[in-house]
PDB file of N, CA and C in Angstrom:
ATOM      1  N   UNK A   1      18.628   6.081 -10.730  1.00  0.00           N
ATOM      2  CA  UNK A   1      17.189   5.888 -10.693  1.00  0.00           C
ATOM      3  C   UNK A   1      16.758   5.206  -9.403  1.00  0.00           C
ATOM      4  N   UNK A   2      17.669   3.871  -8.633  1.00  0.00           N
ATOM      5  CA  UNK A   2      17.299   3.293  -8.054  1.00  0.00           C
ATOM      6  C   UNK A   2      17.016   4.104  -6.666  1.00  0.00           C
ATOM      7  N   UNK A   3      17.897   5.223  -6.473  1.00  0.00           N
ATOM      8  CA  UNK A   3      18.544   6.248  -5.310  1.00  0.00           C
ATOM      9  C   UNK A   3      17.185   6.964  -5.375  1.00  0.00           C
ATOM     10  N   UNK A   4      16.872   7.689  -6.255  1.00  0.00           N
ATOM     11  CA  UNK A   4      15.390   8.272  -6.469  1.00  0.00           C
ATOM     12  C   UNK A   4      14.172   7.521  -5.816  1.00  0.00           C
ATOM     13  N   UNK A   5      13.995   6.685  -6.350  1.00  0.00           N
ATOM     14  CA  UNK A   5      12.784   6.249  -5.682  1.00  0.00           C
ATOM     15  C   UNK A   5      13.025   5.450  -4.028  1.00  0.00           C
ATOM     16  N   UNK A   6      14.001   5.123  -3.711  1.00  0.00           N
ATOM     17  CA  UNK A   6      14.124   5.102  -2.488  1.00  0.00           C
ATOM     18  C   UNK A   6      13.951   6.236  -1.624  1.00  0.00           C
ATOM     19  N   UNK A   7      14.579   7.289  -2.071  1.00  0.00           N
ATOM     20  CA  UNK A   7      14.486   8.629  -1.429  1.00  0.00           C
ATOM     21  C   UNK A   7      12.746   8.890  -0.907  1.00  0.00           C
ATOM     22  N   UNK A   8      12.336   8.460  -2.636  1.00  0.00           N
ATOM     23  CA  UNK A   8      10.793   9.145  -2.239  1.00  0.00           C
ATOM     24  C   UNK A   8      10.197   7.985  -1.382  1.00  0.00           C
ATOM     25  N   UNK A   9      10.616   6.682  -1.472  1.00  0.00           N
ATOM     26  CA  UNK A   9      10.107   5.821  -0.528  1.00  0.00           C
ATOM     27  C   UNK A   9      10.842   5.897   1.334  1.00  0.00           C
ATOM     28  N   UNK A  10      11.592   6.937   1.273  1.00  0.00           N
ATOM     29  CA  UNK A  10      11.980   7.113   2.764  1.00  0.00           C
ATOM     30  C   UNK A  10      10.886   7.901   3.236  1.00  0.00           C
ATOM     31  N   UNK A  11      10.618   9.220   2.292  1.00  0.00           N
ATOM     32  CA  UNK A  11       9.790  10.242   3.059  1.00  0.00           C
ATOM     33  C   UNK A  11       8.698  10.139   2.729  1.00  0.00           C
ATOM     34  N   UNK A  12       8.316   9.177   1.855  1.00  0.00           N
ATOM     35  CA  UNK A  12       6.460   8.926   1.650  1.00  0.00           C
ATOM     36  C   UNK A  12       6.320   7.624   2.598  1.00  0.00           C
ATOM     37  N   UNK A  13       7.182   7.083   2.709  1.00  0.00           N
ATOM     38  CA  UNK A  13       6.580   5.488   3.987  1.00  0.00           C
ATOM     39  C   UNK A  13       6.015   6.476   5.509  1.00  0.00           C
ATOM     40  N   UNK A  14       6.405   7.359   6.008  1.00  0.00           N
ATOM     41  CA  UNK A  14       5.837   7.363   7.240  1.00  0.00           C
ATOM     42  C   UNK A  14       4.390   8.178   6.671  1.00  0.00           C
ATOM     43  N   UNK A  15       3.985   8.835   5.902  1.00  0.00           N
ATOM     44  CA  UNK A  15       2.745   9.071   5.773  1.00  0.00           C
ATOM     45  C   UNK A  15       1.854   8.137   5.566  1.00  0.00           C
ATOM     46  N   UNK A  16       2.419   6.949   4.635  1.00  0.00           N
ATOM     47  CA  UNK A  16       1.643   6.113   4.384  1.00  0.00           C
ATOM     48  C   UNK A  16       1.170   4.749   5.703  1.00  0.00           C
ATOM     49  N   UNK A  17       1.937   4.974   6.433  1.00  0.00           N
ATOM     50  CA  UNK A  17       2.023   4.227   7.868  1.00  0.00           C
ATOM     51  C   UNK A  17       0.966   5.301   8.614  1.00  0.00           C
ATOM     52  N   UNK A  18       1.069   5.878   8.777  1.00  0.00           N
ATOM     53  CA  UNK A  18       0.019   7.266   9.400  1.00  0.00           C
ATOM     54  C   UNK A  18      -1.374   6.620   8.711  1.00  0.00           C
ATOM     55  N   UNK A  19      -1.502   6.604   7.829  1.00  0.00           N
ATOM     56  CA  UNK A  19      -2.849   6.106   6.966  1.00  0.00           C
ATOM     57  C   UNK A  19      -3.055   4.868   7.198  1.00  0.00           C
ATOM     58  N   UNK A  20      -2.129   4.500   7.265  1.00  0.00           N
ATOM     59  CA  UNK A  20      -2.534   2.570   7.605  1.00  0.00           C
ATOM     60  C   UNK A  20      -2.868   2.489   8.913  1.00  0.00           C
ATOM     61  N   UNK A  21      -2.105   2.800  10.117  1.00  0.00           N
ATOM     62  CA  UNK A  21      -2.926   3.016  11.278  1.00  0.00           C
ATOM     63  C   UNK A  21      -4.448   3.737  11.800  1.00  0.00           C
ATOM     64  N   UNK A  22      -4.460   4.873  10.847  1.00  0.00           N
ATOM     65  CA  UNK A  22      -5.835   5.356  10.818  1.00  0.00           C
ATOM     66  C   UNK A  22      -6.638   4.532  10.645  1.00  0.00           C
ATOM     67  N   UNK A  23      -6.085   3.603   9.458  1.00  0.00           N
ATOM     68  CA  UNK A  23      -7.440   2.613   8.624  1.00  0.00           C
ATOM     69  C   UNK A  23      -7.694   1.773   9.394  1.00  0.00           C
ATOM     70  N   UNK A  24      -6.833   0.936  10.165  1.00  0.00           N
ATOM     71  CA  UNK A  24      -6.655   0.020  11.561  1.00  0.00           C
ATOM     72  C   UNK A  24      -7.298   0.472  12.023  1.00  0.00           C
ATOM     73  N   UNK A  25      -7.421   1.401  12.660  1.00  0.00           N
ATOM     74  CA  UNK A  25      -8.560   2.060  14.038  1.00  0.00           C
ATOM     75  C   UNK A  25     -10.039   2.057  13.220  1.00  0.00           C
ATOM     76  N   UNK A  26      -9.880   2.866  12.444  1.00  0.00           N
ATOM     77  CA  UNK A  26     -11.163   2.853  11.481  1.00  0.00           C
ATOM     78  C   UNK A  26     -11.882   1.608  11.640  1.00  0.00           C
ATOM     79  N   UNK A  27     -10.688   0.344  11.100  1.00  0.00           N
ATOM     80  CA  UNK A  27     -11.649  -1.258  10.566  1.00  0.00           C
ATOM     81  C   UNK A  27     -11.828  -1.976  12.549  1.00  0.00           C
ATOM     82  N   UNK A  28     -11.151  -1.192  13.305  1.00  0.00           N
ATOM     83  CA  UNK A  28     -11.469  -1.937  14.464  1.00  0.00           C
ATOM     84  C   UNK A  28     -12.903  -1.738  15.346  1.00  0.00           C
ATOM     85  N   UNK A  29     -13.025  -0.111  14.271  1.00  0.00           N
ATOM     86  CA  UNK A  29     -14.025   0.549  15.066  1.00  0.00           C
ATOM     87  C   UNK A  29     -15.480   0.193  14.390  1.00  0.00           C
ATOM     88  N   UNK A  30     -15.386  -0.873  13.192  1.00  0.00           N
ATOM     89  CA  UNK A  30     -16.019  -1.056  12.316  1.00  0.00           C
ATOM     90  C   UNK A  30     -16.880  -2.134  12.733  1.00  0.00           C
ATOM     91  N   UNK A  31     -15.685  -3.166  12.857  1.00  0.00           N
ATOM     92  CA  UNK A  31     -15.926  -4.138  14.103  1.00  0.00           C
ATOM     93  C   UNK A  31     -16.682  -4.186  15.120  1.00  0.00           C
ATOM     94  N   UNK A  32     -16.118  -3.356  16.009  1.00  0.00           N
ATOM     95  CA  UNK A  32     -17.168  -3.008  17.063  1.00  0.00           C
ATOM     96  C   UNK A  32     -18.623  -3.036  17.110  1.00  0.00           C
ATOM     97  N   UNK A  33     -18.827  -1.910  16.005  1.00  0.00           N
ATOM     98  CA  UNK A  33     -20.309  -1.711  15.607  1.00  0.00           C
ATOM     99  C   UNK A  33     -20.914  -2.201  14.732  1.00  0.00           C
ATOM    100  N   UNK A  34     -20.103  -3.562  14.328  1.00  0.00           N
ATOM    101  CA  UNK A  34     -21.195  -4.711  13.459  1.00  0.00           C
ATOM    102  C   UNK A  34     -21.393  -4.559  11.517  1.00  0.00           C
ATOM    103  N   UNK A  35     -19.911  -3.349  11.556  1.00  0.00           N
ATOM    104  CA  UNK A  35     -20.322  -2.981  10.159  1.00  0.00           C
ATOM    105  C   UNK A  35     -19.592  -3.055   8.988  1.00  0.00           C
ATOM    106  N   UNK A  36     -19.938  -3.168   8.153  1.00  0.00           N
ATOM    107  CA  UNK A  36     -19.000  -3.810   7.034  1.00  0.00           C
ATOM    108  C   UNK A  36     -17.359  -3.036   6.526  1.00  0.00           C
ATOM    109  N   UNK A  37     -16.723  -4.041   6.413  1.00  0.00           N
ATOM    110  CA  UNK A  37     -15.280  -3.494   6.571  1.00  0.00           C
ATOM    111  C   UNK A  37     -14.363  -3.703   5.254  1.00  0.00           C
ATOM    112  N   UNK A  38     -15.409  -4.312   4.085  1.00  0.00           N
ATOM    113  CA  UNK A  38     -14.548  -4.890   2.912  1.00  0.00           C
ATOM    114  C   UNK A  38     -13.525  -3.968   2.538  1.00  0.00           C
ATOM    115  N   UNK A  39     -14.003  -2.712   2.533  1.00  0.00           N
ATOM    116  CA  UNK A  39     -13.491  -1.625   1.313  1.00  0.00           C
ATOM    117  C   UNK A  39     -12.356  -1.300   2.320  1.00  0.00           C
ATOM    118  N   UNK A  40     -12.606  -0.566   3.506  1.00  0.00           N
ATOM    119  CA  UNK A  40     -10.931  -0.477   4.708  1.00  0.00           C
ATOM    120  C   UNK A  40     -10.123  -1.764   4.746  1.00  0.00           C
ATOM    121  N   UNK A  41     -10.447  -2.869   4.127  1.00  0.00           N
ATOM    122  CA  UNK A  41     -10.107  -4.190   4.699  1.00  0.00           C
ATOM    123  C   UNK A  41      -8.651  -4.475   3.241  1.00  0.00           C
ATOM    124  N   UNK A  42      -9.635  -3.616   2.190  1.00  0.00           N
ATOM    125  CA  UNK A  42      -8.974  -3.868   1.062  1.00  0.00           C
ATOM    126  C   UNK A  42      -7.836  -2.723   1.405  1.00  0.00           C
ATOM    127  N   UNK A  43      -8.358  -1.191   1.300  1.00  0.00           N
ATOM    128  CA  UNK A  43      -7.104  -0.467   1.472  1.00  0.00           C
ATOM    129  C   UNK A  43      -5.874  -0.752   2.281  1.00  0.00           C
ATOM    130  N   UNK A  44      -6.479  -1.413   3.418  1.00  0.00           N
ATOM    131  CA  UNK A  44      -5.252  -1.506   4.555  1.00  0.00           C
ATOM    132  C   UNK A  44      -4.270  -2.506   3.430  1.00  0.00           C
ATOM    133  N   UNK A  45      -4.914  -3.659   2.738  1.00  0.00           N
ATOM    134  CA  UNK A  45      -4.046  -4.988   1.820  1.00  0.00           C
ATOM    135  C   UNK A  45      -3.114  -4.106   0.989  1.00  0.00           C
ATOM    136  N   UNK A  46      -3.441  -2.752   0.540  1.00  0.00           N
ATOM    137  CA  UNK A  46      -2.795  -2.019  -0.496  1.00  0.00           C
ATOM    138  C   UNK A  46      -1.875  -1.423   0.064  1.00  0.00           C
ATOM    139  N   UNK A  47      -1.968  -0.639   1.762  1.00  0.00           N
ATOM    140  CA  UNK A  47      -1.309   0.113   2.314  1.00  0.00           C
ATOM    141  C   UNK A  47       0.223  -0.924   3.030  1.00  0.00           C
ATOM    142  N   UNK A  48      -0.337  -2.066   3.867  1.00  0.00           N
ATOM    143  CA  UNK A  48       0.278  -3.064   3.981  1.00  0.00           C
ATOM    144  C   UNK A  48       1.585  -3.202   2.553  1.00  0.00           C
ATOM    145  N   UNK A  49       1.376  -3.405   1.399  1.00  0.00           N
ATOM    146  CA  UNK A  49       2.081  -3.864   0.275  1.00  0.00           C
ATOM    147  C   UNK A  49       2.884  -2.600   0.265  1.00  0.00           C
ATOM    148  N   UNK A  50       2.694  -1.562   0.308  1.00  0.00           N
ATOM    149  CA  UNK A  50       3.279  -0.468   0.037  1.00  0.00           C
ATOM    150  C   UNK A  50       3.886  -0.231   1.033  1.00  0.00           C
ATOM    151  N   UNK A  51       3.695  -0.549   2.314  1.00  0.00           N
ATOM    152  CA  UNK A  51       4.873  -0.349   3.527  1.00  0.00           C
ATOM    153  C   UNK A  51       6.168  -1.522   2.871  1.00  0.00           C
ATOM    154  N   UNK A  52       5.465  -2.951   3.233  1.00  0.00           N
ATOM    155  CA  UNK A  52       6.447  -3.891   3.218  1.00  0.00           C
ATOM    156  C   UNK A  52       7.403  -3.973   1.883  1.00  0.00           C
ATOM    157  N   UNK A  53       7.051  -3.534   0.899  1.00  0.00           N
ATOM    158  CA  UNK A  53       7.722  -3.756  -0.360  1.00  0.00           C
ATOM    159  C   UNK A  53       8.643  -2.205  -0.223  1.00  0.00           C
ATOM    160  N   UNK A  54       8.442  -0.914   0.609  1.00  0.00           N
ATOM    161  CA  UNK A  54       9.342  -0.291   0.516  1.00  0.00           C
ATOM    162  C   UNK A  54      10.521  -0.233   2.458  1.00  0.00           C
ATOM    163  N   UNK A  55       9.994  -1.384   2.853  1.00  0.00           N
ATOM    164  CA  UNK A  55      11.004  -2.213   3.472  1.00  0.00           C
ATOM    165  C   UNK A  55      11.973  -3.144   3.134  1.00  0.00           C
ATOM    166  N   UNK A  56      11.419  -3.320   1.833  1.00  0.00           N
ATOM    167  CA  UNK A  56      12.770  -4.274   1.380  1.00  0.00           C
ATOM    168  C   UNK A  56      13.171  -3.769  -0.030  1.00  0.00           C
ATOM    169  N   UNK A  57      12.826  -2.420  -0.618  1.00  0.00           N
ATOM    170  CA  UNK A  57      13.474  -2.029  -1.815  1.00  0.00           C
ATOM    171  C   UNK A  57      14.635  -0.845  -1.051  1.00  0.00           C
ATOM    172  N   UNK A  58      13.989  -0.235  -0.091  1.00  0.00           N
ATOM    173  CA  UNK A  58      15.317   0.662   0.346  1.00  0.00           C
ATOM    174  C   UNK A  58      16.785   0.178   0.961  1.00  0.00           C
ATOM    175  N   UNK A  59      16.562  -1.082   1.312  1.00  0.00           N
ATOM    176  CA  UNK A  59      17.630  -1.637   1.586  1.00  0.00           C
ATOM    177  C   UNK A  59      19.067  -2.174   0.682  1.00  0.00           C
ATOM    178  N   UNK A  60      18.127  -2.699  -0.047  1.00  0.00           N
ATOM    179  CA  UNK A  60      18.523  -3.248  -1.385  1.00  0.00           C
ATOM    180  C   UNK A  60      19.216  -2.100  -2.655  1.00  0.00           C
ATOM    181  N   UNK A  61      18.724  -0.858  -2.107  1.00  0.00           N
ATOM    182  CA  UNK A  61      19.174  -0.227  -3.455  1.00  0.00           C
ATOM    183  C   UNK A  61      20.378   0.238  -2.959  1.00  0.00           C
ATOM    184  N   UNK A  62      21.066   0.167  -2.153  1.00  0.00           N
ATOM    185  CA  UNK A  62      22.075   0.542  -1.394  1.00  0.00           C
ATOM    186  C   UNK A  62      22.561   2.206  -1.251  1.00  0.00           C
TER     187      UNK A  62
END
């Protein structure tokens, strides 16, 4: 089980990094123009958790 979801966390982390950088540019560009950023501010907190937590479960599952 543990092998499984690592797998899918090898080849779903770089899409989800693709999206998190989008959202970055997005909330920088948000910035810029004075405009509210809660809701990108939140996704990036979700996208963030979902990178870093499958930085340290793929390691671990050996």
């Amino acid at each position: 089980m543990f092998n499984v979801i690592a797998v899918l966390y090898i080849y779903f982390l770089p899409f989800v990094a693709i999206v998190f950088f989008t959202n970055f540019v997005s909330i920088v560009k948000k910035i810029h123009k004075g405009e509210d950023t809660f809701y990108n501010t939140f996704w990036g907190a979700i996208l963030f958790a979902i990178i870093i937590s499958g930085l340290f479960y793929v390691p671990l599952s050996g």
